[in-house]
Structures are given as structure tokens and as C-alpha cells.
C-alpha atoms as a PDB file:
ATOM      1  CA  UNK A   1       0.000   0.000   0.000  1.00  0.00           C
ATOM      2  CA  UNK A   2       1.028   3.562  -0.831  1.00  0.00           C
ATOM      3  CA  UNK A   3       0.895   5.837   2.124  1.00  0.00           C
ATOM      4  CA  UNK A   4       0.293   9.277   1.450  1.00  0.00           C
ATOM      5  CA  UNK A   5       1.309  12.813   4.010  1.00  0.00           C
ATOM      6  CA  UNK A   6      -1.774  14.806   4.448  1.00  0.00           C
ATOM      7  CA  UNK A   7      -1.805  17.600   6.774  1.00  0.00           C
ATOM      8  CA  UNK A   8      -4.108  16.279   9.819  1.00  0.00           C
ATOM      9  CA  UNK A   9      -5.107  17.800  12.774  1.00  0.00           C
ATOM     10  CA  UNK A  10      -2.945  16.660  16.186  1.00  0.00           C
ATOM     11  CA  UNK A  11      -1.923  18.675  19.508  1.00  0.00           C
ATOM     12  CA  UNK A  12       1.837  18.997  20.180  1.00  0.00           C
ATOM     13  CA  UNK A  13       2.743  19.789  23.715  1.00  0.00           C
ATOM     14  CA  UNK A  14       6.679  20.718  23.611  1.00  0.00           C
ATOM     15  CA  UNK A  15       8.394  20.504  27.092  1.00  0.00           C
ATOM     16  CA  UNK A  16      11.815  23.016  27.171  1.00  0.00           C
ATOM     17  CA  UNK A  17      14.010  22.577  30.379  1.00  0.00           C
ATOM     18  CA  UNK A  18      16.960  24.376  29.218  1.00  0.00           C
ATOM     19  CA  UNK A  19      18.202  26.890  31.999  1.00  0.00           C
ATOM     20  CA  UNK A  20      20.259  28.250  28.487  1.00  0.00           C
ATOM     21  CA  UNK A  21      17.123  29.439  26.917  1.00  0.00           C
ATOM     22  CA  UNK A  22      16.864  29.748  22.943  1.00  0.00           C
ATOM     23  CA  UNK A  23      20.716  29.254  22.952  1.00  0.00           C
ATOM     24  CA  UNK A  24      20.437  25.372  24.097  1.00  0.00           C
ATOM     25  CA  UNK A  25      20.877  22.598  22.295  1.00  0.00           C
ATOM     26  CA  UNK A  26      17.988  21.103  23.110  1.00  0.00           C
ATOM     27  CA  UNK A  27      16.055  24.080  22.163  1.00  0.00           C
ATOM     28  CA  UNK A  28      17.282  24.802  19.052  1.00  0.00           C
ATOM     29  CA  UNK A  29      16.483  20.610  18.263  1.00  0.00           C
ATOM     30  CA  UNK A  30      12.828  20.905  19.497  1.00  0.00           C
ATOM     31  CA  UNK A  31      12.435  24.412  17.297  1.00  0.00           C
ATOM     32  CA  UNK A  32      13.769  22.055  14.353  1.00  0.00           C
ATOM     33  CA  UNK A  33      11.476  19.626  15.084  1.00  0.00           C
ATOM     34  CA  UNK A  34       8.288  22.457  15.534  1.00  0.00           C
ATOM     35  CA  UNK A  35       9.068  23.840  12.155  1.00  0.00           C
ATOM     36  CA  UNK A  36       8.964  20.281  10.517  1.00  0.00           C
ATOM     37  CA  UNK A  37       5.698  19.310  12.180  1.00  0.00           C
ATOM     38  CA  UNK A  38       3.967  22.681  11.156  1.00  0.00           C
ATOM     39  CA  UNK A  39       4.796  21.756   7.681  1.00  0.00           C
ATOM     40  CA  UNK A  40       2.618  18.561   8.057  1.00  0.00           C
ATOM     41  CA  UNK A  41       0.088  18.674  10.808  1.00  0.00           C
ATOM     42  CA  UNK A  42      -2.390  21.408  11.548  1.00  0.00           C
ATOM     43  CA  UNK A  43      -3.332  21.905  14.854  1.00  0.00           C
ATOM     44  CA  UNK A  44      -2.246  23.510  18.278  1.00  0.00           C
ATOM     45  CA  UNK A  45       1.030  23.638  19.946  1.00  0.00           C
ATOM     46  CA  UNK A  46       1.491  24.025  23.228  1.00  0.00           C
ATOM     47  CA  UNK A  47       5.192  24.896  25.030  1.00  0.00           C
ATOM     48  CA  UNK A  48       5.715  24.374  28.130  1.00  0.00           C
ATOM     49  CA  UNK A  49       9.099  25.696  28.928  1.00  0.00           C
ATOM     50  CA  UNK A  50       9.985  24.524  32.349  1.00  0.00           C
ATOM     51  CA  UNK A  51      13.375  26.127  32.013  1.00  0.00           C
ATOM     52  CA  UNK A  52      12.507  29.321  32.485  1.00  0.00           C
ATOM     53  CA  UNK A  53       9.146  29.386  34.587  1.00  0.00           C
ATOM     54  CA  UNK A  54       9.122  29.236  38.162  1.00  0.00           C
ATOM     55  CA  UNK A  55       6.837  25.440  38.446  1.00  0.00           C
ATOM     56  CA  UNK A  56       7.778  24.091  42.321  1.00  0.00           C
ATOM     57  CA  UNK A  57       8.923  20.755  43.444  1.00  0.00           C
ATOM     58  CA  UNK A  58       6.232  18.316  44.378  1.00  0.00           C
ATOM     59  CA  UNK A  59       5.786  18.478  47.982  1.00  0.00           C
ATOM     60  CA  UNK A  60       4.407  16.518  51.015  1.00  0.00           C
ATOM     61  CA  UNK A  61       1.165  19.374  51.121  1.00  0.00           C
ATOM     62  CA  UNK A  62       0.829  19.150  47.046  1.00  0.00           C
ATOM     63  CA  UNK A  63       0.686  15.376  47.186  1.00  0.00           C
ATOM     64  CA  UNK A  64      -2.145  15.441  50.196  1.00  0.00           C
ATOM     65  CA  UNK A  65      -4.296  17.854  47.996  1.00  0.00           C
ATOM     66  CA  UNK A  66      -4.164  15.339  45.244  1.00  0.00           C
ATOM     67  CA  UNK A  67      -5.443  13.064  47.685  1.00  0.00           C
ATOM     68  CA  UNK A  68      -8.413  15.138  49.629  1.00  0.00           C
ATOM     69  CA  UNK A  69     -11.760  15.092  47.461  1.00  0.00           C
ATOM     70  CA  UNK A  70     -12.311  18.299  45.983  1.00  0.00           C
ATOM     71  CA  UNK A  71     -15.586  19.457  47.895  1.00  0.00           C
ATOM     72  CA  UNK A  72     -13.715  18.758  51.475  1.00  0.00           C
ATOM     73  CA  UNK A  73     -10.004  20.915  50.009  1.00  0.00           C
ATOM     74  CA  UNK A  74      -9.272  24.111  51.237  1.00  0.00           C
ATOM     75  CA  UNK A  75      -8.676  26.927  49.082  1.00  0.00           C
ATOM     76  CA  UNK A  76      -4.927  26.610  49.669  1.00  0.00           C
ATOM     77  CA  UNK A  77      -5.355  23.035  48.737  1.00  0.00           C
ATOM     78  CA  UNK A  78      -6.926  24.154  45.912  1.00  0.00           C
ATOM     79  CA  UNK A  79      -4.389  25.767  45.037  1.00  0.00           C
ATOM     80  CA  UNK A  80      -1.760  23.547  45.388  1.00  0.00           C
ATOM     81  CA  UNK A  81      -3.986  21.089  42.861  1.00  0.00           C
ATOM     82  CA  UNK A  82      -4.175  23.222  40.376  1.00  0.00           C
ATOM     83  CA  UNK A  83      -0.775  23.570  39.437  1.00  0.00           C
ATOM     84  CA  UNK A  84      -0.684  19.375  38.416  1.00  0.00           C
ATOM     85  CA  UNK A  85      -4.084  19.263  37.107  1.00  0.00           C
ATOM     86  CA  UNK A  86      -3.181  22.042  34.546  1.00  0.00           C
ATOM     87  CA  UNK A  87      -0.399  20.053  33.962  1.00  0.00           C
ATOM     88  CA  UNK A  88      -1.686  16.929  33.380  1.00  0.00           C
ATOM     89  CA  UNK A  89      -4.688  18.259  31.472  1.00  0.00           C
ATOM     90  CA  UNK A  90      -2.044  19.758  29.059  1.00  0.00           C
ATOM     91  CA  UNK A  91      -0.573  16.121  28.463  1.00  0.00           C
ATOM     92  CA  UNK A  92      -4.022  14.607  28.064  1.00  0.00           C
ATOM     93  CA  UNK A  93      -4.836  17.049  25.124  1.00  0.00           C
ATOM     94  CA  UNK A  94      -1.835  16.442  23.466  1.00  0.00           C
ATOM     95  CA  UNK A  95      -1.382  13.921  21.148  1.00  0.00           C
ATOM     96  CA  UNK A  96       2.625  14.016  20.473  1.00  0.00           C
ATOM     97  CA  UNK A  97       4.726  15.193  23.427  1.00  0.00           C
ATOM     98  CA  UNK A  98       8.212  16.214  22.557  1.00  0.00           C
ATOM     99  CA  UNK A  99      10.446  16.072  25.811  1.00  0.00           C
ATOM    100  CA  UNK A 100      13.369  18.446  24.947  1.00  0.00           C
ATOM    101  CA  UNK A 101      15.628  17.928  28.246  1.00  0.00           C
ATOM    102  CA  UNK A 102      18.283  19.401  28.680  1.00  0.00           C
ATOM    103  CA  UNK A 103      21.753  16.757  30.035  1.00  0.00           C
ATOM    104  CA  UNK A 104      23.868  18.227  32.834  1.00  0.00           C
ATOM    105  CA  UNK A 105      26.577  16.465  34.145  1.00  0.00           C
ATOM    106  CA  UNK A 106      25.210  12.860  32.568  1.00  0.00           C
ATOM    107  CA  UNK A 107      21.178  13.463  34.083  1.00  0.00           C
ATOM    108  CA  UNK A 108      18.539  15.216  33.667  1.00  0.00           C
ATOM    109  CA  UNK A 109      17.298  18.612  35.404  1.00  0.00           C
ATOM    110  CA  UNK A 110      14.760  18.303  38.442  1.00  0.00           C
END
């Protein structure tokens, strides 16, 4: 069978941990990799650049939100769920995630 490249409709989330900004490698790769799928999909985009916005560890308080049905959180609980399911709701709309992580010293950035 012949397969033929139509544009079709898909949701990229892009996820940028570079502390180096537009200047890292793995920035500049992911941008390569935008421009190519804009050529062939229509669709949204979504970049979540981790690298450069202020998200906070997981913590002890975040984790008991998660875990406390939402009519009995408070409003800091609220809070502190919010932040994940945002998160996690920009994952489940996506249909292609691109991880570009950054490598320092042989790992990967918290």
C-alpha cells in the first residue's frame, strides 16, 4: 500500500528545560522539530518551557491535595492542585509530546 502525508489535525505539547534558553541545544532541536511538524500537521502547539518558569517541586502538602476530594479541600489546597491538574490536562490534550531535556553532568534537570 502507498501511504500518502496529508496535513491532519494533532496537539503537540513541547516541554523546554533548558536553563540556556533559545541558545540550548535542546532548544534549538525541538524548534527544528516544531518547524517540521507545522509543515505537516495542523493543529495547536502548546510549550511548556519549564526552564525558564518558576513550576515548584512536588511536595508533602501538594501530594495530600491530590489526595483530599475536591468538595472537602481548602482553598490553599486548591491551590496547590491546580498547578498538576493544569499540567496533566495539558498532556491529556496532546497527542505528540516532545520532551526536549536538557543533560547536565550525565542526568537530567529536576
Amino acid at each position: 500500500p502507498k501511504t500518502i502525508m496529508s496535513k491532519m489535525a494533532r496537539n503537540l505539547l513541547v516541554v523546554k528545560s533548558s536553563m540556556n534558553g533559545a541558545k540550548g541545544n535542546s532548544n534549538k532541536l525541538a524548534g527544528a522539530f516544531m518547524t517540521a511538524w507545522a509543515g505537516k500537521h495542523e493543529g495547536g502547539v502548546t510549550i511548556r518551557d519549564i526552564g525558564q518558569e518558576n513550576l515548584p517541586h512536588l511536595n508533602p502538602q501538594e501530594m495530600g491535595a491530590w489526595g483530599t476530594p475536591v468538595s472537602k479541600r481548602t482553598v490553599e489546597e486548591n491551590k496547590l492542585a491546580a498547578v498538576s491538574d493544569n499540567l496533566v490536562e495539558e498532556v491529556k490534550e496532546a497527542d505528540v509530546v516532545v520532551l526536549a531535556v536538557s543533560m547536565y553532568n550525565f542526568g537530567m534537570p529536576s
